[in-house]
PDB file of N, CA and C in Angstrom:
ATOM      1  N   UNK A   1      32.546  50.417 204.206  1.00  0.00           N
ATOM      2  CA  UNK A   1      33.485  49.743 203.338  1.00  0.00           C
ATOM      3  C   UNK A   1      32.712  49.140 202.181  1.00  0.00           C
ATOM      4  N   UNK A   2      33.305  49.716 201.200  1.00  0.00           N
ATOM      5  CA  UNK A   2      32.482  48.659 199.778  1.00  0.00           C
ATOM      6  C   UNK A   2      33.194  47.415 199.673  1.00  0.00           C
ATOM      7  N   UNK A   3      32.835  46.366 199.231  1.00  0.00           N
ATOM      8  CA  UNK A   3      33.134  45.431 198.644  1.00  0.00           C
ATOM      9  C   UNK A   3      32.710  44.822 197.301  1.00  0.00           C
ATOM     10  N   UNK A   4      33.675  44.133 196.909  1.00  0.00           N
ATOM     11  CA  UNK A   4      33.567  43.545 195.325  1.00  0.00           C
ATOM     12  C   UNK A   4      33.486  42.552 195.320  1.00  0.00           C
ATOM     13  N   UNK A   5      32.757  41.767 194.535  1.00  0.00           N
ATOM     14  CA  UNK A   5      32.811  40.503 194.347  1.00  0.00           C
ATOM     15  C   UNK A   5      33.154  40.149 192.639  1.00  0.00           C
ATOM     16  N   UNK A   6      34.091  39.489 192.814  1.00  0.00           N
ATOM     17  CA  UNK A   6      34.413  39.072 191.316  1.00  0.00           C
ATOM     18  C   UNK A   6      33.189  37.554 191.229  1.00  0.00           C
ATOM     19  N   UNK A   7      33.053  37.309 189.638  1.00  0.00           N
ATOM     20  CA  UNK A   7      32.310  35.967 189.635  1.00  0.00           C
ATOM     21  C   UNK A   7      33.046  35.676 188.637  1.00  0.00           C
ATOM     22  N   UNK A   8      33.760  34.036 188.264  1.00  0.00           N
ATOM     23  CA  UNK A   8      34.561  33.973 186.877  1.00  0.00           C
ATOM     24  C   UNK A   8      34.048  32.628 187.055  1.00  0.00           C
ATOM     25  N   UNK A   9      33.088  32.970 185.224  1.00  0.00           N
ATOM     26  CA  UNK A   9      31.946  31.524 184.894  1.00  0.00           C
ATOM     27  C   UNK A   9      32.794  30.858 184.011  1.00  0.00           C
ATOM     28  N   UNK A  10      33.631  29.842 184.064  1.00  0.00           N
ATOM     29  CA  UNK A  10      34.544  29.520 183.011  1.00  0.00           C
ATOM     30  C   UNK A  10      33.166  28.304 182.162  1.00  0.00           C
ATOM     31  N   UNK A  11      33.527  28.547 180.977  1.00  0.00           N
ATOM     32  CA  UNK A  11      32.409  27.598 179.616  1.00  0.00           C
ATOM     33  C   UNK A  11      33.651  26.820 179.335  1.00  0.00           C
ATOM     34  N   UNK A  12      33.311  25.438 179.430  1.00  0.00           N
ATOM     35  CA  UNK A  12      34.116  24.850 178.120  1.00  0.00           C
ATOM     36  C   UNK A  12      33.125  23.961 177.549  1.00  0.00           C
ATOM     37  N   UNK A  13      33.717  23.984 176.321  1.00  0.00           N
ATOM     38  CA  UNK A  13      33.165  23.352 174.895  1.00  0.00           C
ATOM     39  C   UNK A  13      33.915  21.575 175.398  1.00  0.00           C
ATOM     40  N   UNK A  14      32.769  20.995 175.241  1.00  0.00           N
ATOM     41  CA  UNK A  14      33.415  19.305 174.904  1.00  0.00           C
ATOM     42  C   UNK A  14      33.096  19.060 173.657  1.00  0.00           C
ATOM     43  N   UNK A  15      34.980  18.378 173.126  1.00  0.00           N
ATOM     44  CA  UNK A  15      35.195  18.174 171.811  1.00  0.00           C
ATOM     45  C   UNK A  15      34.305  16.610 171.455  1.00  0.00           C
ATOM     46  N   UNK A  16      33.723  17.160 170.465  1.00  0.00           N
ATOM     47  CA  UNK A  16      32.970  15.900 170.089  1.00  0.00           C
ATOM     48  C   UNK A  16      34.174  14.867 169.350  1.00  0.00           C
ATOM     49  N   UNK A  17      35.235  15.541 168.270  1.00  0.00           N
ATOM     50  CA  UNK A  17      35.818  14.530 168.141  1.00  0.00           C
ATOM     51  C   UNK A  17      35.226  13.987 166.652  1.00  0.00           C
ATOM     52  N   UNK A  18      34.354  15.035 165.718  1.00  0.00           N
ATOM     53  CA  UNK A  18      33.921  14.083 165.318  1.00  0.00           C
ATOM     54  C   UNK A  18      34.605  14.774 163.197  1.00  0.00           C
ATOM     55  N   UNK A  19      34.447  14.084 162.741  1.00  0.00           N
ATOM     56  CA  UNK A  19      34.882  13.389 161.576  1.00  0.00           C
ATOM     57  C   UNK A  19      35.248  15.169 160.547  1.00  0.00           C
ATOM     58  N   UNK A  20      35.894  14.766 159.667  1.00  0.00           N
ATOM     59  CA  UNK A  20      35.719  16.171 158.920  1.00  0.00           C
ATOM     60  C   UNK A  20      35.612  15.922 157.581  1.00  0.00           C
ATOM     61  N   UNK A  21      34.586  17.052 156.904  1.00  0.00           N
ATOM     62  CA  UNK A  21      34.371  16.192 155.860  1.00  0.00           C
ATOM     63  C   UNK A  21      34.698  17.451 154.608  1.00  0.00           C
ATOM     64  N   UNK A  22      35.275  17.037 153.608  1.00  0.00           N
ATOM     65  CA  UNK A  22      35.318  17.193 152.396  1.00  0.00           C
ATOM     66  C   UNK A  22      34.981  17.430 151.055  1.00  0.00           C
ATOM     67  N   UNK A  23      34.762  18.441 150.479  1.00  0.00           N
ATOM     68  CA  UNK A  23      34.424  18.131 148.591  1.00  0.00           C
ATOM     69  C   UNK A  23      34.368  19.121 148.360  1.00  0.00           C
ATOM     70  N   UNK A  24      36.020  19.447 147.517  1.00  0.00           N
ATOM     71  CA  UNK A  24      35.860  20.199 146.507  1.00  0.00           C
ATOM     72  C   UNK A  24      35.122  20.585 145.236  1.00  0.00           C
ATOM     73  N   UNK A  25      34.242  19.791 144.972  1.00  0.00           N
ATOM     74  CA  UNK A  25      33.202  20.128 143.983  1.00  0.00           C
ATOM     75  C   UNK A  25      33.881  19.914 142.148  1.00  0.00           C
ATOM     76  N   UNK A  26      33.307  19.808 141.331  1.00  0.00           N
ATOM     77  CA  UNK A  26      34.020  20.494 139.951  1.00  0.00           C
ATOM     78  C   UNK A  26      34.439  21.911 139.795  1.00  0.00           C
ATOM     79  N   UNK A  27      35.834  21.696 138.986  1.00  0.00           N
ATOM     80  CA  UNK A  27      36.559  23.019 138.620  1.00  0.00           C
ATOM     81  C   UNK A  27      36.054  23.968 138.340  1.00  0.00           C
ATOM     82  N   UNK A  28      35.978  25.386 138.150  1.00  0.00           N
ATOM     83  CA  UNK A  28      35.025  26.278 137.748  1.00  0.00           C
ATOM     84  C   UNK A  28      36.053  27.070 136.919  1.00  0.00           C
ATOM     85  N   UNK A  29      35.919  26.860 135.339  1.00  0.00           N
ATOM     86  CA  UNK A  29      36.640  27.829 134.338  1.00  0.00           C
ATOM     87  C   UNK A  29      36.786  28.871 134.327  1.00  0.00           C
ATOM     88  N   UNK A  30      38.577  29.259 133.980  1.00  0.00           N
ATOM     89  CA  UNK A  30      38.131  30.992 134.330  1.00  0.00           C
ATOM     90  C   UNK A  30      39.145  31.236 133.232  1.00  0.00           C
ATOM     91  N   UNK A  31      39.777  30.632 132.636  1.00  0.00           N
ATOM     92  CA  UNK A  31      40.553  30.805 131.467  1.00  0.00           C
ATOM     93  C   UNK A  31      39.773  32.019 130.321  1.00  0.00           C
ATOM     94  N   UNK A  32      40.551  32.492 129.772  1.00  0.00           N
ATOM     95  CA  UNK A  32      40.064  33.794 128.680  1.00  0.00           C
ATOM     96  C   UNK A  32      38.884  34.541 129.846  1.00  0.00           C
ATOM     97  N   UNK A  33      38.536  34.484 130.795  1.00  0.00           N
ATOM     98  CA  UNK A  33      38.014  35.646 131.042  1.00  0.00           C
ATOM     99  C   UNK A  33      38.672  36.398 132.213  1.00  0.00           C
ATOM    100  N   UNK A  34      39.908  36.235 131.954  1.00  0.00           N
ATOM    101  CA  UNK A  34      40.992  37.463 132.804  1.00  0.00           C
ATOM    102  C   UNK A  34      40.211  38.951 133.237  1.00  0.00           C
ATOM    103  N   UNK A  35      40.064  39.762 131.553  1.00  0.00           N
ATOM    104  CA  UNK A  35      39.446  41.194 132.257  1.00  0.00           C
ATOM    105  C   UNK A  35      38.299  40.949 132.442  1.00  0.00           C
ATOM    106  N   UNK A  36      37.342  39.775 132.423  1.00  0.00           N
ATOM    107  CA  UNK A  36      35.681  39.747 132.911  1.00  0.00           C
ATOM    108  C   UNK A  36      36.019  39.761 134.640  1.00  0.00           C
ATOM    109  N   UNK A  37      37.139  38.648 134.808  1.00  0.00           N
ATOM    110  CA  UNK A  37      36.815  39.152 136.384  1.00  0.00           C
ATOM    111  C   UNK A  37      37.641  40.032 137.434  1.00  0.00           C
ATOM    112  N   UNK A  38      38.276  40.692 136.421  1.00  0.00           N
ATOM    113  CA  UNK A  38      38.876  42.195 137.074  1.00  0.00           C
ATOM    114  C   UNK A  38      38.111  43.240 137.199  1.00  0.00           C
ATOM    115  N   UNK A  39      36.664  42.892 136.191  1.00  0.00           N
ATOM    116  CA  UNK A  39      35.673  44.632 136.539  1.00  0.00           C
ATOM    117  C   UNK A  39      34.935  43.660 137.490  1.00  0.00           C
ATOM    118  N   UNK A  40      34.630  44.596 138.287  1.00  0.00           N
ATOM    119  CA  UNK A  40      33.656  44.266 139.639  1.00  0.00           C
ATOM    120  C   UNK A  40      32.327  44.003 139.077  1.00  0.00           C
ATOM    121  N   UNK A  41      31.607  44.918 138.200  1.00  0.00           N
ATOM    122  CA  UNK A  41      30.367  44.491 138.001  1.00  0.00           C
ATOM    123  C   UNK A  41      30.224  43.055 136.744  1.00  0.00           C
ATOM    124  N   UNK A  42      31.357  43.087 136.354  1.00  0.00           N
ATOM    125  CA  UNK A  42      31.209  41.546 135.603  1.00  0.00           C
ATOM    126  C   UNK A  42      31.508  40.096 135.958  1.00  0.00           C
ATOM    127  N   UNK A  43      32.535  40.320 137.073  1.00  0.00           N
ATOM    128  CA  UNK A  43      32.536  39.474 137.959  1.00  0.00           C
ATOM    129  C   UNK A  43      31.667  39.072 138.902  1.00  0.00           C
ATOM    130  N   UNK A  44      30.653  39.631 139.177  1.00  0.00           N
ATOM    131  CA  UNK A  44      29.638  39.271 140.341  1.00  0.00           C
ATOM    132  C   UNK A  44      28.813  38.341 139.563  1.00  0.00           C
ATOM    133  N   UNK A  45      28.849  38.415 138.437  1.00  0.00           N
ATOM    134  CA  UNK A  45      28.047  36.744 137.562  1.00  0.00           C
ATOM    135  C   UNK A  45      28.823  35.347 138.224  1.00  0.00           C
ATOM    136  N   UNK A  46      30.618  35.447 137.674  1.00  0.00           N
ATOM    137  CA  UNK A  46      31.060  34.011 137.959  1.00  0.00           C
ATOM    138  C   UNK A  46      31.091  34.048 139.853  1.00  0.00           C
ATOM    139  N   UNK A  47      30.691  35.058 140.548  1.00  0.00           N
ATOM    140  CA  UNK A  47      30.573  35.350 142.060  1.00  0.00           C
ATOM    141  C   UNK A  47      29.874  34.036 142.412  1.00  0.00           C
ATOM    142  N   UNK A  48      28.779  34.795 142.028  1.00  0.00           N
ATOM    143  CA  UNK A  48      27.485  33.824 142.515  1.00  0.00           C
ATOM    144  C   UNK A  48      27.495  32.519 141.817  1.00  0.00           C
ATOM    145  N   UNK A  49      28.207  32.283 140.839  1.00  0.00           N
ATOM    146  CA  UNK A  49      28.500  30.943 140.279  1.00  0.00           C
ATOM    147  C   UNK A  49      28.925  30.360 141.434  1.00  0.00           C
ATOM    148  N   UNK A  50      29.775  30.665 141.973  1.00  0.00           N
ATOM    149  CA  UNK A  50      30.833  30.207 142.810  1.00  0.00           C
ATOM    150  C   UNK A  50      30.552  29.607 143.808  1.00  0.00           C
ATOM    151  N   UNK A  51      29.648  30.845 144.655  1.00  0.00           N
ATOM    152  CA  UNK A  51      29.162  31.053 145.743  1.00  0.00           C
ATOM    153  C   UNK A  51      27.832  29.970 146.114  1.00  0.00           C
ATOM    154  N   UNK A  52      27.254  30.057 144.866  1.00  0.00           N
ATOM    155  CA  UNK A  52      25.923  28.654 144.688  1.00  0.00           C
ATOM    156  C   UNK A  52      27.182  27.158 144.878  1.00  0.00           C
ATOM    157  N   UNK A  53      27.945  26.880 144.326  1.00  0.00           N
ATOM    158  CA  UNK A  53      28.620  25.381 143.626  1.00  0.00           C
ATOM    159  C   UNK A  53      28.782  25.670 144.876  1.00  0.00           C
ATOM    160  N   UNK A  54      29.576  26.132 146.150  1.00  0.00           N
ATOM    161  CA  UNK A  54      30.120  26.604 147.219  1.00  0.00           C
ATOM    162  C   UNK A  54      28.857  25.693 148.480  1.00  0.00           C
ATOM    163  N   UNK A  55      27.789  26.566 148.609  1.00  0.00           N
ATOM    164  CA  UNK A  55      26.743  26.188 149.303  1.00  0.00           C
ATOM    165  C   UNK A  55      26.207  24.969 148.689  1.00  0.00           C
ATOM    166  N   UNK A  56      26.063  24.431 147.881  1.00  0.00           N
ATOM    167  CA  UNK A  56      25.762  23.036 147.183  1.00  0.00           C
ATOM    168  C   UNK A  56      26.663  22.219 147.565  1.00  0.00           C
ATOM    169  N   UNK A  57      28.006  21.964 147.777  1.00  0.00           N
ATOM    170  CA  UNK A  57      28.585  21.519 148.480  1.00  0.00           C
ATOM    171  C   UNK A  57      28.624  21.278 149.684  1.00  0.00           C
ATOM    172  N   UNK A  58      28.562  22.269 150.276  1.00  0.00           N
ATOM    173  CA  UNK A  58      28.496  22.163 152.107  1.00  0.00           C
ATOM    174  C   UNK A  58      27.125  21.190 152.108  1.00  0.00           C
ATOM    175  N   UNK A  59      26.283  21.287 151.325  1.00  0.00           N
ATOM    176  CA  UNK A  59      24.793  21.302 151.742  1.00  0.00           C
ATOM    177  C   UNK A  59      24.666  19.981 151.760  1.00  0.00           C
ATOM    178  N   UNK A  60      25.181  19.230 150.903  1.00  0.00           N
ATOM    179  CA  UNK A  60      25.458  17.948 150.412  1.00  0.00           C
ATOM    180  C   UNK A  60      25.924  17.517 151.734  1.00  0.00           C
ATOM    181  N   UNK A  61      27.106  17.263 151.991  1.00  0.00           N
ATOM    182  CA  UNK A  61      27.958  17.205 152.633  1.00  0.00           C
ATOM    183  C   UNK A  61      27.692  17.530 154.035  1.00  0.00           C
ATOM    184  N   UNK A  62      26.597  17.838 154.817  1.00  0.00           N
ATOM    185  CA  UNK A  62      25.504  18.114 155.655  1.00  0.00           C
ATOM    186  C   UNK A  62      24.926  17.200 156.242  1.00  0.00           C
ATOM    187  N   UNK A  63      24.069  17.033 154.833  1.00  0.00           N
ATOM    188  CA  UNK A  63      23.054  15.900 154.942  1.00  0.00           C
ATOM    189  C   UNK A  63      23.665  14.466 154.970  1.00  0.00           C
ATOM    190  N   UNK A  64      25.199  14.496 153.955  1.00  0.00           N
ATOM    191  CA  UNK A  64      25.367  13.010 154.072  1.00  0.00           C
ATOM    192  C   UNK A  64      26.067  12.798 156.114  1.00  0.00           C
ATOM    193  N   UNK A  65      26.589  13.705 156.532  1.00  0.00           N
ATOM    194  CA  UNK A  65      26.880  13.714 157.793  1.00  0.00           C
ATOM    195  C   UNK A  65      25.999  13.129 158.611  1.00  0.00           C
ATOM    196  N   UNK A  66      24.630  13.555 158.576  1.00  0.00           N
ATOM    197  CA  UNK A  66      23.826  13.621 159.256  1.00  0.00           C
ATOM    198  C   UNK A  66      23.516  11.674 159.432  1.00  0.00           C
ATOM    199  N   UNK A  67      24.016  11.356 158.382  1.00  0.00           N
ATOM    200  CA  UNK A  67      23.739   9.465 158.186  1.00  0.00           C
ATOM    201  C   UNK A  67      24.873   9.054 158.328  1.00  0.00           C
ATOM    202  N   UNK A  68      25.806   9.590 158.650  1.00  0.00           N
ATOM    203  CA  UNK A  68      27.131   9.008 158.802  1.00  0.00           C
ATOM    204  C   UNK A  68      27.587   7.866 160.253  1.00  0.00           C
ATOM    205  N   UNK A  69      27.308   6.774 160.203  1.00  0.00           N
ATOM    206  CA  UNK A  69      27.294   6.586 161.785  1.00  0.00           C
ATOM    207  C   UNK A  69      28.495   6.474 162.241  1.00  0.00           C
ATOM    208  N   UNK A  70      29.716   6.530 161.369  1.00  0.00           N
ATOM    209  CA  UNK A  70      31.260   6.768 162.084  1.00  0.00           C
ATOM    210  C   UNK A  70      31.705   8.162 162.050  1.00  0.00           C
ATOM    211  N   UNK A  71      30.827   8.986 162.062  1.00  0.00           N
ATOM    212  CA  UNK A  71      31.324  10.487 162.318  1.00  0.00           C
ATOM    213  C   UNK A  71      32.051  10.925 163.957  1.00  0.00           C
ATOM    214  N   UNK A  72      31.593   9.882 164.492  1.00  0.00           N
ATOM    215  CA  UNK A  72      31.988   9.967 166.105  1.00  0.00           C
ATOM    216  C   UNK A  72      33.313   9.531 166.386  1.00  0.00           C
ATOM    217  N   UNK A  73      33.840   9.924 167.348  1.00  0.00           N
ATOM    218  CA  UNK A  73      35.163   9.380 167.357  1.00  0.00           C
ATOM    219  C   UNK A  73      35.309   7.736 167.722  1.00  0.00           C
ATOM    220  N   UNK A  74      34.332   7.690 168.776  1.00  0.00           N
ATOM    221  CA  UNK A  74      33.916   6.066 169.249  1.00  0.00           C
ATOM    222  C   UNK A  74      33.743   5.252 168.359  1.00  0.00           C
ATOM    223  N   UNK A  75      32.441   5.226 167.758  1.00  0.00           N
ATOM    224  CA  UNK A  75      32.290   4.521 166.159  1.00  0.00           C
ATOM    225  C   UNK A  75      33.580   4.107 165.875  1.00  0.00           C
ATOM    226  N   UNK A  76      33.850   5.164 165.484  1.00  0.00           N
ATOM    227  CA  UNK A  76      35.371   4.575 164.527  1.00  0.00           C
ATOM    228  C   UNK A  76      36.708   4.136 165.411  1.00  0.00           C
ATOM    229  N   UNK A  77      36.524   4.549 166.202  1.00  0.00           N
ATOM    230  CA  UNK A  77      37.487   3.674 167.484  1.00  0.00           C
ATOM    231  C   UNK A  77      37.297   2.315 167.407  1.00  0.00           C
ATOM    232  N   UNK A  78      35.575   2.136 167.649  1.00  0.00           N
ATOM    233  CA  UNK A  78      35.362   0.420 168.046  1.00  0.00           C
ATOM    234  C   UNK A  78      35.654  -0.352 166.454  1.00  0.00           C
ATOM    235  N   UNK A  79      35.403   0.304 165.382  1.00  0.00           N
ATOM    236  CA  UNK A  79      35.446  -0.588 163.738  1.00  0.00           C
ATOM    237  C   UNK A  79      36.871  -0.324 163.346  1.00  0.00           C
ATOM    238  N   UNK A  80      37.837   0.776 164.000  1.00  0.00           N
ATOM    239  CA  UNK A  80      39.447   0.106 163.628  1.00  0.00           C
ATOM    240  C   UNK A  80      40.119  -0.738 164.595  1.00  0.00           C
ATOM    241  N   UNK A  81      39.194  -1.354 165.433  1.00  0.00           N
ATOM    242  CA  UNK A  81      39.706  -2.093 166.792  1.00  0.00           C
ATOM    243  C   UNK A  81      39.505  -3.066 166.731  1.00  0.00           C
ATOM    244  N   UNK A  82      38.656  -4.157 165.555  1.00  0.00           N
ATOM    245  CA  UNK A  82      37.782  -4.977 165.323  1.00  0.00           C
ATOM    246  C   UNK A  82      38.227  -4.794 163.596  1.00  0.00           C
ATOM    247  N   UNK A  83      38.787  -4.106 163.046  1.00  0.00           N
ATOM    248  CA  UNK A  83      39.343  -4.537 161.880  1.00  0.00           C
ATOM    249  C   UNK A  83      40.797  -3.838 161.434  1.00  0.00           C
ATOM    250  N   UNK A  84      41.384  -3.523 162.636  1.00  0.00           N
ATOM    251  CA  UNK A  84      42.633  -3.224 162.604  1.00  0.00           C
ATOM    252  C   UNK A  84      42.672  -1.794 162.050  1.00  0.00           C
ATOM    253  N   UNK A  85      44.256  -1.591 162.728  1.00  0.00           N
ATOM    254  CA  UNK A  85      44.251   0.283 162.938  1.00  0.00           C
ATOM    255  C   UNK A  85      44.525   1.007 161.649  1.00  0.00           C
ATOM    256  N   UNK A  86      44.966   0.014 160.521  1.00  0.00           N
ATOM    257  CA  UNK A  86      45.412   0.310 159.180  1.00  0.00           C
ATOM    258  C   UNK A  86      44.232   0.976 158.272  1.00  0.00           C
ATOM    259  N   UNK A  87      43.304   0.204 159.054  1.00  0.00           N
ATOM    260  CA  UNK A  87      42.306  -0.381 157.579  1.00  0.00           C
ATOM    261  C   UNK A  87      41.452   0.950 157.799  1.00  0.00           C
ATOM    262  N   UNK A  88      40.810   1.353 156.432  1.00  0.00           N
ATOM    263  CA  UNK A  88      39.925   2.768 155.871  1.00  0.00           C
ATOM    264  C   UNK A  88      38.456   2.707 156.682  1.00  0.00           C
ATOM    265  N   UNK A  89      37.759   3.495 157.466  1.00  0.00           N
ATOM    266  CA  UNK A  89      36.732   3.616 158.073  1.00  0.00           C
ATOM    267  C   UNK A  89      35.724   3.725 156.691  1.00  0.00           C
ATOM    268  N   UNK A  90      34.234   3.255 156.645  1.00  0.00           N
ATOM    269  CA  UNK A  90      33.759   2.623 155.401  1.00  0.00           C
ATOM    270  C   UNK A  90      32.950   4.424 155.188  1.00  0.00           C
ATOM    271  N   UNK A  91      32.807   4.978 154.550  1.00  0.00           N
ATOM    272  CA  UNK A  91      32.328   6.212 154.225  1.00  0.00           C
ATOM    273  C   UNK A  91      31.453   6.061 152.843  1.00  0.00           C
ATOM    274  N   UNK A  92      30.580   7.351 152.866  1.00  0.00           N
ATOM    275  CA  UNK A  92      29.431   7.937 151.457  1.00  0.00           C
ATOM    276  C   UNK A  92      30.564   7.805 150.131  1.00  0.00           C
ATOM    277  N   UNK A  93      29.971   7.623 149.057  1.00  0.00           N
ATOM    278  CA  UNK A  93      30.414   7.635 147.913  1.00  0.00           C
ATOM    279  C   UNK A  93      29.770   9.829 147.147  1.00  0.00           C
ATOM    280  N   UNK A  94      31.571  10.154 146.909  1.00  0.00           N
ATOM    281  CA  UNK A  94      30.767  11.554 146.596  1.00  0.00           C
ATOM    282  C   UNK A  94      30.624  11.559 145.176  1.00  0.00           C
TER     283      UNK A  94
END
């Protein structure tokens, strides 16, 4: 007689809970150049425009995380509990 053995490894992820962060960056002009970014090879200039302002953002926005000490859900549990549930958690200037 063969036998089978099933094995079912269930993973779960624990939610950290923690903060989400933001920045749209400055506008990036695209006025009068309608047919520049309809051809493919002239558009891959304002691409990588994009794509840089894009990663400069996140990157920012990274690092200020990384100093953030109410990014946690706790943090900011215990400082709207101790200054009421209304009031703005104190955050980076972007």
């Amino acid at each position: 007689m063969i036998g089978l053995m099933v094995v079912v490894r269930l993973q779960t992820k624990i939610c950290t809970c923690q903060e989400f962060y933001q920045n749209f960056g400055k506008p990036i002009e695209t006025e009068g150049r309608k047919q520049e970014l309809r051809e493919k090879e002239k558009a891959h200039e304002p691409y990588l425009h994009v794509k840089s302002e894009v990663e400069s953002c996140r990157a920012y926005l990274k690092e200020k995380r990384k100093g953030d000490p109410y990014r946690n859900i706790l943090p900011r549990l215990l400082y709207q509990a101790t200054h009421g549930f209304t009031s703005e958690i104190p955050t980076f200037e972007l």
